[in-house]
C-alpha atoms as a PDB file:
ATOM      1  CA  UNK A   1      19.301  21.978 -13.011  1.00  0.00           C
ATOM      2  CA  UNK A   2      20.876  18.753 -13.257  1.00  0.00           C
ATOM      3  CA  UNK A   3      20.956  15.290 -11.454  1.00  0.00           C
ATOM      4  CA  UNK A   4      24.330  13.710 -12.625  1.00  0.00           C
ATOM      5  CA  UNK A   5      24.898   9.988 -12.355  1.00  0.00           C
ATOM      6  CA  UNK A   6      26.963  10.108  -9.549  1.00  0.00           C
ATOM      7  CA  UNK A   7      24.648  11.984  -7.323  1.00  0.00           C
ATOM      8  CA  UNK A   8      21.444   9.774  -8.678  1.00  0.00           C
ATOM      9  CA  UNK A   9      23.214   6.710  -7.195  1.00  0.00           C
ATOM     10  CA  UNK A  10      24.023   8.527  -3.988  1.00  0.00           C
ATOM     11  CA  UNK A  11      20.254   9.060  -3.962  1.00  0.00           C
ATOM     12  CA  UNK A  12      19.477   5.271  -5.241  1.00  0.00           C
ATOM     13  CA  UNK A  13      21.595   4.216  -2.724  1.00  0.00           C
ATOM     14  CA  UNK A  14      19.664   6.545   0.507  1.00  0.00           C
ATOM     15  CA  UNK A  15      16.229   5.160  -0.744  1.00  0.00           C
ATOM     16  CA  UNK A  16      17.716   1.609  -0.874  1.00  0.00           C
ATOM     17  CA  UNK A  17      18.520   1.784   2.839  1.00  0.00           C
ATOM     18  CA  UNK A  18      15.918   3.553   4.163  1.00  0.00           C
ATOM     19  CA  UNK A  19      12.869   1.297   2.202  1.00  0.00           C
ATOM     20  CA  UNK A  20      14.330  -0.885   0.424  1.00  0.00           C
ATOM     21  CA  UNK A  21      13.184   0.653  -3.132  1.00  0.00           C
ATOM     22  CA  UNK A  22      15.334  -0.189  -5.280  1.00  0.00           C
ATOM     23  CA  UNK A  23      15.981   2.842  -8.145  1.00  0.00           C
ATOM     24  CA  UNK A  24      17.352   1.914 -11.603  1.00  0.00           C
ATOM     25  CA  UNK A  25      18.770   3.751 -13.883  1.00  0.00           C
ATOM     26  CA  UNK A  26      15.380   4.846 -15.878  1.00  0.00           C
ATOM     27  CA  UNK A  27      14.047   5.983 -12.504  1.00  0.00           C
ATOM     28  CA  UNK A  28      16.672   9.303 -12.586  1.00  0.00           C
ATOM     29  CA  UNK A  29      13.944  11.397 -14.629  1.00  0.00           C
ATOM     30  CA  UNK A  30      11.200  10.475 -11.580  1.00  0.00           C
ATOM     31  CA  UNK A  31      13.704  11.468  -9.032  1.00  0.00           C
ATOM     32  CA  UNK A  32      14.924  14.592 -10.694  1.00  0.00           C
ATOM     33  CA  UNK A  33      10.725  15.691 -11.776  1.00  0.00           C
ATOM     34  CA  UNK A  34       9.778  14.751  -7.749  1.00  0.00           C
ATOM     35  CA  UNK A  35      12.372  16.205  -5.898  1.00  0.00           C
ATOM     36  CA  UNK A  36      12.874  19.618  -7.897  1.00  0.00           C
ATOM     37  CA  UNK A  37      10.010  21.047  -5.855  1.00  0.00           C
ATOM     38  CA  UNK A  38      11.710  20.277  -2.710  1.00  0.00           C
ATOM     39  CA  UNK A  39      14.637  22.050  -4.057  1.00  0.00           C
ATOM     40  CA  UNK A  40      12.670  25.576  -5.063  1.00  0.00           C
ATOM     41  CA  UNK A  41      11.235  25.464  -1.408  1.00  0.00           C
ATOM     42  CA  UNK A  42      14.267  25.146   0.080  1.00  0.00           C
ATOM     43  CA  UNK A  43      15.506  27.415  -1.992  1.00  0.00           C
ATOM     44  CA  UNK A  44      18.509  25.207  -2.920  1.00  0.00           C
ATOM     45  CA  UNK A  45      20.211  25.127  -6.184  1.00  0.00           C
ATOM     46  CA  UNK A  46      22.060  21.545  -6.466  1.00  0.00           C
ATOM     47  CA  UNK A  47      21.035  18.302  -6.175  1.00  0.00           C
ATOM     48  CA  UNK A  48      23.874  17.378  -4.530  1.00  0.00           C
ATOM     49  CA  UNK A  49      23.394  20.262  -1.878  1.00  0.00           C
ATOM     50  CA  UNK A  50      19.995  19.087  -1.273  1.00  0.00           C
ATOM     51  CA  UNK A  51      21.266  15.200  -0.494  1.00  0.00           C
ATOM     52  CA  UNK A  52      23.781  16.890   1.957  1.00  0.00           C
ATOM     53  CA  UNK A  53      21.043  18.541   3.577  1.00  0.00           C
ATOM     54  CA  UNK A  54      18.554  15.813   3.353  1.00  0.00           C
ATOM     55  CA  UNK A  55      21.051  13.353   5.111  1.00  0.00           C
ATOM     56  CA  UNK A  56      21.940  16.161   7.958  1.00  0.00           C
ATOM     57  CA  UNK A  57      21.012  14.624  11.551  1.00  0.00           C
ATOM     58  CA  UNK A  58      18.288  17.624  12.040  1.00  0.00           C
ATOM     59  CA  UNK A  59      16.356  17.231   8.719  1.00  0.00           C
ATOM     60  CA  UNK A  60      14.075  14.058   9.383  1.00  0.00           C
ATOM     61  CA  UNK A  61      11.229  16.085   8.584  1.00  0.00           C
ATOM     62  CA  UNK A  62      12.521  16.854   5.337  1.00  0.00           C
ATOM     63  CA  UNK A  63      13.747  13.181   4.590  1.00  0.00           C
ATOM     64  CA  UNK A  64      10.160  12.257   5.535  1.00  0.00           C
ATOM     65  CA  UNK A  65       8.953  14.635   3.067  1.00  0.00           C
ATOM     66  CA  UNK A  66      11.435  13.426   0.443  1.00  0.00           C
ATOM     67  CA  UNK A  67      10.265   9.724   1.011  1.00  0.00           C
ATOM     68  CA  UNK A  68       6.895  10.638   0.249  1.00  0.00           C
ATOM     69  CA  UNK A  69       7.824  11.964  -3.016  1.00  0.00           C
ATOM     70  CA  UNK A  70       9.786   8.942  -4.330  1.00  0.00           C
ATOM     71  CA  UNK A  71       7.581   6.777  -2.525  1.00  0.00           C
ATOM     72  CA  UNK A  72       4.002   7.355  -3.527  1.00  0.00           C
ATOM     73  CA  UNK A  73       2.429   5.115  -6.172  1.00  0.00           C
ATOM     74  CA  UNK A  74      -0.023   5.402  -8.347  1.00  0.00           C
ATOM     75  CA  UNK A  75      -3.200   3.727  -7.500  1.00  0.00           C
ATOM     76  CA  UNK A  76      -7.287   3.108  -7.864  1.00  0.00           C
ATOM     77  CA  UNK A  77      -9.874   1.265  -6.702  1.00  0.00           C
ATOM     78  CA  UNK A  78     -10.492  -1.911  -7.223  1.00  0.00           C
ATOM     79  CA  UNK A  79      -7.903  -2.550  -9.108  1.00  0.00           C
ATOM     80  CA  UNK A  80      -7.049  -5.975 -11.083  1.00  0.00           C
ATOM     81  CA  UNK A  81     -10.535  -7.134 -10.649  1.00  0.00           C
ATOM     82  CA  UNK A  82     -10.025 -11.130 -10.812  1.00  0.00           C
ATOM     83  CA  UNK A  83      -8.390 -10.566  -7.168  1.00  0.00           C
ATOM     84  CA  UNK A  84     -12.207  -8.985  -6.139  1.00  0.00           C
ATOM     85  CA  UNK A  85     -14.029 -12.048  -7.796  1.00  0.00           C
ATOM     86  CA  UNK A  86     -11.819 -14.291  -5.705  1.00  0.00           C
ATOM     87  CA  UNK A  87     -12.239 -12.297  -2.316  1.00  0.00           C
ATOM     88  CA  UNK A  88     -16.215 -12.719  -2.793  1.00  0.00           C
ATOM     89  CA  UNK A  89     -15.942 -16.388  -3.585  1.00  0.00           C
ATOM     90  CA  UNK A  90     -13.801 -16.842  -0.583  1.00  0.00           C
ATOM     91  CA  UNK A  91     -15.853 -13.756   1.784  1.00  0.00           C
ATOM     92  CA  UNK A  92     -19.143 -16.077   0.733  1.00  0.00           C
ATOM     93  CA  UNK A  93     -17.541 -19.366   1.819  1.00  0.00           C
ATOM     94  CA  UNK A  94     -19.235 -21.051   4.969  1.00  0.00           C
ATOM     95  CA  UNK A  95     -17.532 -20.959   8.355  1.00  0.00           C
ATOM     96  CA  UNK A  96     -18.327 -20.679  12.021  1.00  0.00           C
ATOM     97  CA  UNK A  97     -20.487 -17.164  12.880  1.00  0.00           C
ATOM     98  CA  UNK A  98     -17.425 -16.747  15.920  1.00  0.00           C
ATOM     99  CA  UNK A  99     -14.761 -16.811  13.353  1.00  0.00           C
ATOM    100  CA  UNK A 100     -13.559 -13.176  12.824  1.00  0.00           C
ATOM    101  CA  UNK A 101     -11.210 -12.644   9.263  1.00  0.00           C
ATOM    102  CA  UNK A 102      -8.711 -10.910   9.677  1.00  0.00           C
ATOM    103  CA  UNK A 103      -6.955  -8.585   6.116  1.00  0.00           C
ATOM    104  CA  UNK A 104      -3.969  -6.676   5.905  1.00  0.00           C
ATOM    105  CA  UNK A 105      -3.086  -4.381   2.845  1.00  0.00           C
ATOM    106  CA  UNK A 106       0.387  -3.889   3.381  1.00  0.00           C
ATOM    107  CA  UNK A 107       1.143  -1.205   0.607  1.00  0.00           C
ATOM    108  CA  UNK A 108      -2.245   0.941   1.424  1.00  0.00           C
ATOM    109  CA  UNK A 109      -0.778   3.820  -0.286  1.00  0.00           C
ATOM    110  CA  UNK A 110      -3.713   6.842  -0.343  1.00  0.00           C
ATOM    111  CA  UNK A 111      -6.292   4.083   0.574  1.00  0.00           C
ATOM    112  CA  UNK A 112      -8.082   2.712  -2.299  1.00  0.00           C
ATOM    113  CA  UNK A 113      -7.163  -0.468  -1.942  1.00  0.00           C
ATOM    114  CA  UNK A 114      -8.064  -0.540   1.576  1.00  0.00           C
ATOM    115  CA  UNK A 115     -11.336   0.891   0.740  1.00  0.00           C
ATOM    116  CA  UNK A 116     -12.279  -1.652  -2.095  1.00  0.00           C
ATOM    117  CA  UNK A 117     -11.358  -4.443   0.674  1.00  0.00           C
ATOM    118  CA  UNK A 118     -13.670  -2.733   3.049  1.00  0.00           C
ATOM    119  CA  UNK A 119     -16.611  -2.054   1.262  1.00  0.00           C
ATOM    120  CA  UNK A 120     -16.680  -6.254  -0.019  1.00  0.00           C
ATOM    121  CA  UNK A 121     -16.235  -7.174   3.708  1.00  0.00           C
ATOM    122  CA  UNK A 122     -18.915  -5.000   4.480  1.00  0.00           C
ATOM    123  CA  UNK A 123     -21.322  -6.411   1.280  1.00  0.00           C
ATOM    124  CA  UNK A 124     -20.544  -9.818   1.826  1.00  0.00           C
ATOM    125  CA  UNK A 125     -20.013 -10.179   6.113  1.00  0.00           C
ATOM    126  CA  UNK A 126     -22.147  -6.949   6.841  1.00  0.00           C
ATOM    127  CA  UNK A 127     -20.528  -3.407   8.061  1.00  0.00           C
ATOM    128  CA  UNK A 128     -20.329  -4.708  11.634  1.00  0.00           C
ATOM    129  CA  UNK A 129     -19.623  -8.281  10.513  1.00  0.00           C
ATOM    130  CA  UNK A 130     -16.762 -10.461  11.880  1.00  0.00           C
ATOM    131  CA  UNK A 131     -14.006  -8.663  10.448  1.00  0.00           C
ATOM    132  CA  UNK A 132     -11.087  -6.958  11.096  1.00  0.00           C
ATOM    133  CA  UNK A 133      -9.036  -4.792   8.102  1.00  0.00           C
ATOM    134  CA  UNK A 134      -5.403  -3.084   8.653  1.00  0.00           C
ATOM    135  CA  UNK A 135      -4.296  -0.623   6.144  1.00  0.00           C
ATOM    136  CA  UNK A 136      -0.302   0.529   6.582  1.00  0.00           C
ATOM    137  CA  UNK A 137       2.303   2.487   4.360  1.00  0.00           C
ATOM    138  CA  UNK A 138       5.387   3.947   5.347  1.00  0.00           C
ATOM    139  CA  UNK A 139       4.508   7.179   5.083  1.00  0.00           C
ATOM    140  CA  UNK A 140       2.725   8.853   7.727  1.00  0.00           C
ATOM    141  CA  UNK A 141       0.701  11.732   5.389  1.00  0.00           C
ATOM    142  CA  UNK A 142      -0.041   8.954   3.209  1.00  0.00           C
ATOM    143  CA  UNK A 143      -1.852   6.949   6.025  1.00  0.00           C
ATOM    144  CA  UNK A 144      -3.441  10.172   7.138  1.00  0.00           C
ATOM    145  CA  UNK A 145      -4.984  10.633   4.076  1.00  0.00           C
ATOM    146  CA  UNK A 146      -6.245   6.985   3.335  1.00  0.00           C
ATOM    147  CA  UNK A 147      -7.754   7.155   6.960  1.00  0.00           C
ATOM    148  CA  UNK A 148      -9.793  10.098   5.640  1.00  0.00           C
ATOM    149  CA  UNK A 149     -11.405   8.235   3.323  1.00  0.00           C
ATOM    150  CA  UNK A 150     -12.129  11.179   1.211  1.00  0.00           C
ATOM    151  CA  UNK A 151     -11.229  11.172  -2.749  1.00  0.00           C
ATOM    152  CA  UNK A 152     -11.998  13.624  -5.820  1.00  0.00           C
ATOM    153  CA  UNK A 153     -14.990  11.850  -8.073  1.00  0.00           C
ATOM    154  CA  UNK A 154     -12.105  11.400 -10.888  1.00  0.00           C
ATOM    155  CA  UNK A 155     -10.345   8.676  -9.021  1.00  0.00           C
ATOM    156  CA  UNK A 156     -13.412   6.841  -8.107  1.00  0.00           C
ATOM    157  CA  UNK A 157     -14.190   5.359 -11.711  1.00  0.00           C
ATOM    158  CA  UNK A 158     -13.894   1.242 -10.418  1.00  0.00           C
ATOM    159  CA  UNK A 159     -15.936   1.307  -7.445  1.00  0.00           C
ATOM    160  CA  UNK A 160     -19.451  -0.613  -8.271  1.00  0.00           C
ATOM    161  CA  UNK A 161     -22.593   1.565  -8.519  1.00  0.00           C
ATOM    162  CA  UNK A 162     -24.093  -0.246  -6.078  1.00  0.00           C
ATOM    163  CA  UNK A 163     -20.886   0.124  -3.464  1.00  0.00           C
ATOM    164  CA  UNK A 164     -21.184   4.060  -4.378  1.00  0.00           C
ATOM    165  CA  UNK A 165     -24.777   4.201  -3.138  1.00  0.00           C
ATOM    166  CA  UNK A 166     -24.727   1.810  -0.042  1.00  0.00           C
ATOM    167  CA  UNK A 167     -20.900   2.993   0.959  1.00  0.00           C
ATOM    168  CA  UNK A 168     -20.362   6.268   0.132  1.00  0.00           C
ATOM    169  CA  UNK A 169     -21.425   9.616   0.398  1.00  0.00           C
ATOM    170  CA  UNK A 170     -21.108  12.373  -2.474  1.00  0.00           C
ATOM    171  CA  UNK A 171     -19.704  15.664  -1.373  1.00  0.00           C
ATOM    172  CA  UNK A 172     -21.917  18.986  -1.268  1.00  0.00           C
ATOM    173  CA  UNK A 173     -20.886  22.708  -1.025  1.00  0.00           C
ATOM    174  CA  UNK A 174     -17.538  23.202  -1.070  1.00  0.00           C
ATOM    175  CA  UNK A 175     -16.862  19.221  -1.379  1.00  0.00           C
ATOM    176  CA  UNK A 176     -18.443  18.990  -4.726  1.00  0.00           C
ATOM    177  CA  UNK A 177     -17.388  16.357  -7.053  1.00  0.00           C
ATOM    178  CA  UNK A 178     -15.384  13.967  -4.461  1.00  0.00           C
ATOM    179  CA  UNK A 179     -16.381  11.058  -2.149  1.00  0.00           C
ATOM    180  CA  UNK A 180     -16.380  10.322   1.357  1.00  0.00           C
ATOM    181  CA  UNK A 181     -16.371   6.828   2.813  1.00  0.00           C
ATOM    182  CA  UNK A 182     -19.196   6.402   5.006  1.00  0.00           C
ATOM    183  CA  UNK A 183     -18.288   6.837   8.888  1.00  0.00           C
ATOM    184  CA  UNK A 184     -19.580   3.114   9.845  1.00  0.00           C
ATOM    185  CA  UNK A 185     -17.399   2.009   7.317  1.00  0.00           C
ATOM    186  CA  UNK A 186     -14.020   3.949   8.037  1.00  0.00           C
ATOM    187  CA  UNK A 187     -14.492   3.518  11.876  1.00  0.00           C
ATOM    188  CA  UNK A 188     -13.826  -0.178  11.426  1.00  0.00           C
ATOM    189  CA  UNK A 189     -10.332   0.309   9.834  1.00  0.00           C
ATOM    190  CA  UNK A 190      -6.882   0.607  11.542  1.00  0.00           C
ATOM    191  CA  UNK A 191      -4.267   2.267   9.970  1.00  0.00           C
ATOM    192  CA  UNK A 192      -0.479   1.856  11.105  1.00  0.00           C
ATOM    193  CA  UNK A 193       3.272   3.114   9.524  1.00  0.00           C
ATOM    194  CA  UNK A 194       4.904  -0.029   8.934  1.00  0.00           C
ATOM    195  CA  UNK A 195       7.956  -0.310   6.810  1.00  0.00           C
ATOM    196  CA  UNK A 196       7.854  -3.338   4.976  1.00  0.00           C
ATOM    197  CA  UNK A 197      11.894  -4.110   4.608  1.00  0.00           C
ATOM    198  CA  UNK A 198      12.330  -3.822   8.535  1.00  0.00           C
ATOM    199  CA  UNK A 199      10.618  -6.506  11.503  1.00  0.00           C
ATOM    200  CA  UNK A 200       6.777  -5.838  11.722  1.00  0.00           C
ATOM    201  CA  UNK A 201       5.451  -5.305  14.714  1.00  0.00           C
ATOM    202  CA  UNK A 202       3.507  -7.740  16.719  1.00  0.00           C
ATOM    203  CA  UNK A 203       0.316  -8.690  15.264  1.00  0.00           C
ATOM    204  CA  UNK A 204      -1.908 -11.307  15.290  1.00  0.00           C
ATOM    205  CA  UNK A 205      -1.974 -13.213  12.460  1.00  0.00           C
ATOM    206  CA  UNK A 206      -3.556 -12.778   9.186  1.00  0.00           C
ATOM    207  CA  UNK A 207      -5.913 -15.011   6.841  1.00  0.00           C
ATOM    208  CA  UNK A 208      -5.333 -12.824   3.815  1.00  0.00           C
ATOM    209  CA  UNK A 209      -2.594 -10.732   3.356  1.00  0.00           C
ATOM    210  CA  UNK A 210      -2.593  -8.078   0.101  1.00  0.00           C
ATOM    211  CA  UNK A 211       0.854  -7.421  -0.957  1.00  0.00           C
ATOM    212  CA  UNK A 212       0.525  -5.789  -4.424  1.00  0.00           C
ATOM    213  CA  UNK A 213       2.146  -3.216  -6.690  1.00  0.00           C
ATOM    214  CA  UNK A 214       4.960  -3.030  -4.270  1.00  0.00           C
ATOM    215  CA  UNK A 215       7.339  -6.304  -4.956  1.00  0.00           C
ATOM    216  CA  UNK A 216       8.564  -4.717  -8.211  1.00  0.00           C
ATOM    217  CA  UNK A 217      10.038  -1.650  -6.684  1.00  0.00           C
ATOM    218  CA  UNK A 218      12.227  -4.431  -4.596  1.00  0.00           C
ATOM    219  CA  UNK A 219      15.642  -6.137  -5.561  1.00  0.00           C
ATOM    220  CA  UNK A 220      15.183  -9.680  -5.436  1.00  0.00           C
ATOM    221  CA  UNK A 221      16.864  -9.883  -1.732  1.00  0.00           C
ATOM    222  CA  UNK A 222      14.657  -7.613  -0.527  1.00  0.00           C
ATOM    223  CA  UNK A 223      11.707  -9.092  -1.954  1.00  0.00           C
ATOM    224  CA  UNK A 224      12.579 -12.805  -0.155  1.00  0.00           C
ATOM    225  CA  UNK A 225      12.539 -10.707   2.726  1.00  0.00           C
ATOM    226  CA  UNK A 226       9.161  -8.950   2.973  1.00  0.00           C
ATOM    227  CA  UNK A 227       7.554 -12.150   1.373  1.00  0.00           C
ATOM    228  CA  UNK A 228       8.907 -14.328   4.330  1.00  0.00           C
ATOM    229  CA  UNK A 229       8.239 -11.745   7.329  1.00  0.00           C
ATOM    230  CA  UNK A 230       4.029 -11.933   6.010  1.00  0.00           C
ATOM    231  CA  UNK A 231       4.478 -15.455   5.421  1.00  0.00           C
ATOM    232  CA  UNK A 232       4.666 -15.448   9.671  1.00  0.00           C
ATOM    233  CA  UNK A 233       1.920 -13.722   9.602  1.00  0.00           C
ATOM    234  CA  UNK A 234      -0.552 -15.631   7.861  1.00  0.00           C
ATOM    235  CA  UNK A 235      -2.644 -17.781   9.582  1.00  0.00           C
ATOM    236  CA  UNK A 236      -1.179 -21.447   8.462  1.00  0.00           C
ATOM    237  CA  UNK A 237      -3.918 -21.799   5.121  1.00  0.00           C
ATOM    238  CA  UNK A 238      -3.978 -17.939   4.769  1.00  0.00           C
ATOM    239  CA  UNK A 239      -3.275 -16.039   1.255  1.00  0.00           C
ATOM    240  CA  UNK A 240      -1.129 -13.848  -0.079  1.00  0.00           C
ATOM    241  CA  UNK A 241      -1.991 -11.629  -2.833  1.00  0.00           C
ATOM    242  CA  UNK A 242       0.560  -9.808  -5.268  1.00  0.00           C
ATOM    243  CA  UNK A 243       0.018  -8.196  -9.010  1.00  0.00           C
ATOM    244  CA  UNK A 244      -0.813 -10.388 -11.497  1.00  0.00           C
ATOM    245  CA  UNK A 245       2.646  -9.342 -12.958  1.00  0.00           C
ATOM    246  CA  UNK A 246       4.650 -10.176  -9.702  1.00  0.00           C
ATOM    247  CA  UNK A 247       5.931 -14.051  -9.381  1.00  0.00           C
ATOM    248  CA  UNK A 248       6.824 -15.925  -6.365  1.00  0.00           C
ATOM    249  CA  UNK A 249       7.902 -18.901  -7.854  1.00  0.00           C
ATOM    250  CA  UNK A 250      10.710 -20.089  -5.597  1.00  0.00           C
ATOM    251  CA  UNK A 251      10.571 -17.874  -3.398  1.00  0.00           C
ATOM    252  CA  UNK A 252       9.271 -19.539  -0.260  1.00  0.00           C
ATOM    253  CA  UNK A 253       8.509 -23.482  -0.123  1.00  0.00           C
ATOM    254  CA  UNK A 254       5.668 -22.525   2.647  1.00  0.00           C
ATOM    255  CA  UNK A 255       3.368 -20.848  -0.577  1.00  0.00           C
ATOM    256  CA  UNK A 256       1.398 -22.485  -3.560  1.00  0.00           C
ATOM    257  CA  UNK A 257      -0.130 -20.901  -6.165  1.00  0.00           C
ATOM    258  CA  UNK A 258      -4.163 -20.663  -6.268  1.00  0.00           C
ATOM    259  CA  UNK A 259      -4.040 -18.446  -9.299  1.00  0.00           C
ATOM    260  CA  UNK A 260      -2.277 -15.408 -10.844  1.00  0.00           C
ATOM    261  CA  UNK A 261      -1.325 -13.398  -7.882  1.00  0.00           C
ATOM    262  CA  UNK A 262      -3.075 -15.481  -5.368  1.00  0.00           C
ATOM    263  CA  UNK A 263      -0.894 -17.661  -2.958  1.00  0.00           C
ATOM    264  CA  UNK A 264      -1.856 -19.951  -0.583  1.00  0.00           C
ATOM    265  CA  UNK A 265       0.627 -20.975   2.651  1.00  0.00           C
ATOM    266  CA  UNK A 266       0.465 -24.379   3.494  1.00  0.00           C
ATOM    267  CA  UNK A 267      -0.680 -26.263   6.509  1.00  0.00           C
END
């Protein structure tokens, strides 16, 4: 079965307007490899017959499912660690006991991110500290599952030994060999579907805002565009963090850089 190039830009084009992902040309194998299942359970034999059906006005359940396919990235705990070192430096910083920090990890994904976040706020400003942490995606299963908090053992290799032990609980039984946030912890996290190419909803604002691994599936208009909407919702001094790979050099006059990946918008 065979995704020519006309239907893979039919397809680039649908995941363009709908998120804002932009698809190039080495992306076809990925779409053909994550959609073929969709097309065995639907028992459909063209790619082009499943884009008719996928764009029919009574299939949003399916285009939700196909979003999650093309949409899902891969991701771990912890991840570029010089971001971590910062976030303790800045956690460990003095400030008024009534000020309450507020995060936001804008591309939460299945939640690891989130969860790294957490567990420092909860190490460095206690688990009922003056905190408050948002996790969002656009996909609802995706959300569901980082607000579970619950991971096989195998993806678990960054978190700190110590962070296992005073955040996490080992599964038993049937849950052998995978990880469970600890309750205290995952009761202090809010979860929303937000999609990051159309207006946010309201919120208050932000003092650091983690925006990472998710610029680079963005054309550059695109990417102005979710930069500037969290740029209103940082607090004026607040951060934004993106991949050490991702640049926003020129992008907004409101942001300096701190260090790789680390932005800072001005007063």
């Amino acid at each position: 079965m065979q995704l020519s190039d006309a239907t893979f830009q039919r397809y680039s084009q649908w995941m363009k307007a709908q998120t804002g992902v932009h698809f190039t040309d080495i992306k076809k194998t990925l779409v053909t490899q994550r959609l073929m299942r969709r097309l065995h359970a639907r028992k459909i034999d063209t790619f082009e017959a499943y884009f008719r059906l996928l764009t029919h006005k009574d299939e949003e359940a399916e285009r939700q499912l196909a979003l999650d396919l093309l949409t899902t990235h891969e991701t771990f705990f912890f991840r570029e660690p010089k971001h971590f070192d910062w976030l303790k430096q800045f956690l460990l910083q003095p400030r008024p006991h009534s000020q309450v920090l507020r995060f936001w990890s804008a591309a939460a994904s299945s939640g690891e991110e989130v969860w790294s976040i957490a567990m420092m706020l909860a190490d460095c400003l206690g688990v009922a500290g003056p905190w408050q942490l948002m996790g969002s995606d656009i996909s609802q299963p995706v959300i569901d599952k980082a607000r579970g908090g619950h991971y096989v053992m195998q993806r678990c290799d960054g978190i700190p030994v110590n962070y296992l032990k005073k955040f996490c609980l080992k599964g038993q039984g049937t849950q052998l060999n995978t990880l469970l946030i600890m309750r205290e912890l995952r009761q202090r996290v809010e979860f929303k579907v937000i999609n990051l190419i159309e207006e946010f909803p309201s919120m208050a604002p932000f003092d650091v805002i983690f925006l990472r691994n998710v610029l680079i599936y963005f054309d550059i208009e695109t990417k102005a565009q979710v930069v500037n909407r969290c740029i209103q919702r940082l607090q004026p001094g607040g951060f934004l963090l993106v991949s050490h790979s991702e640049s926003l050099n020129g992008m907004s006059s409101q942001l300096r850089l701190i260090q790789a990946g680390i932005y800072q918008k001005t007063l």
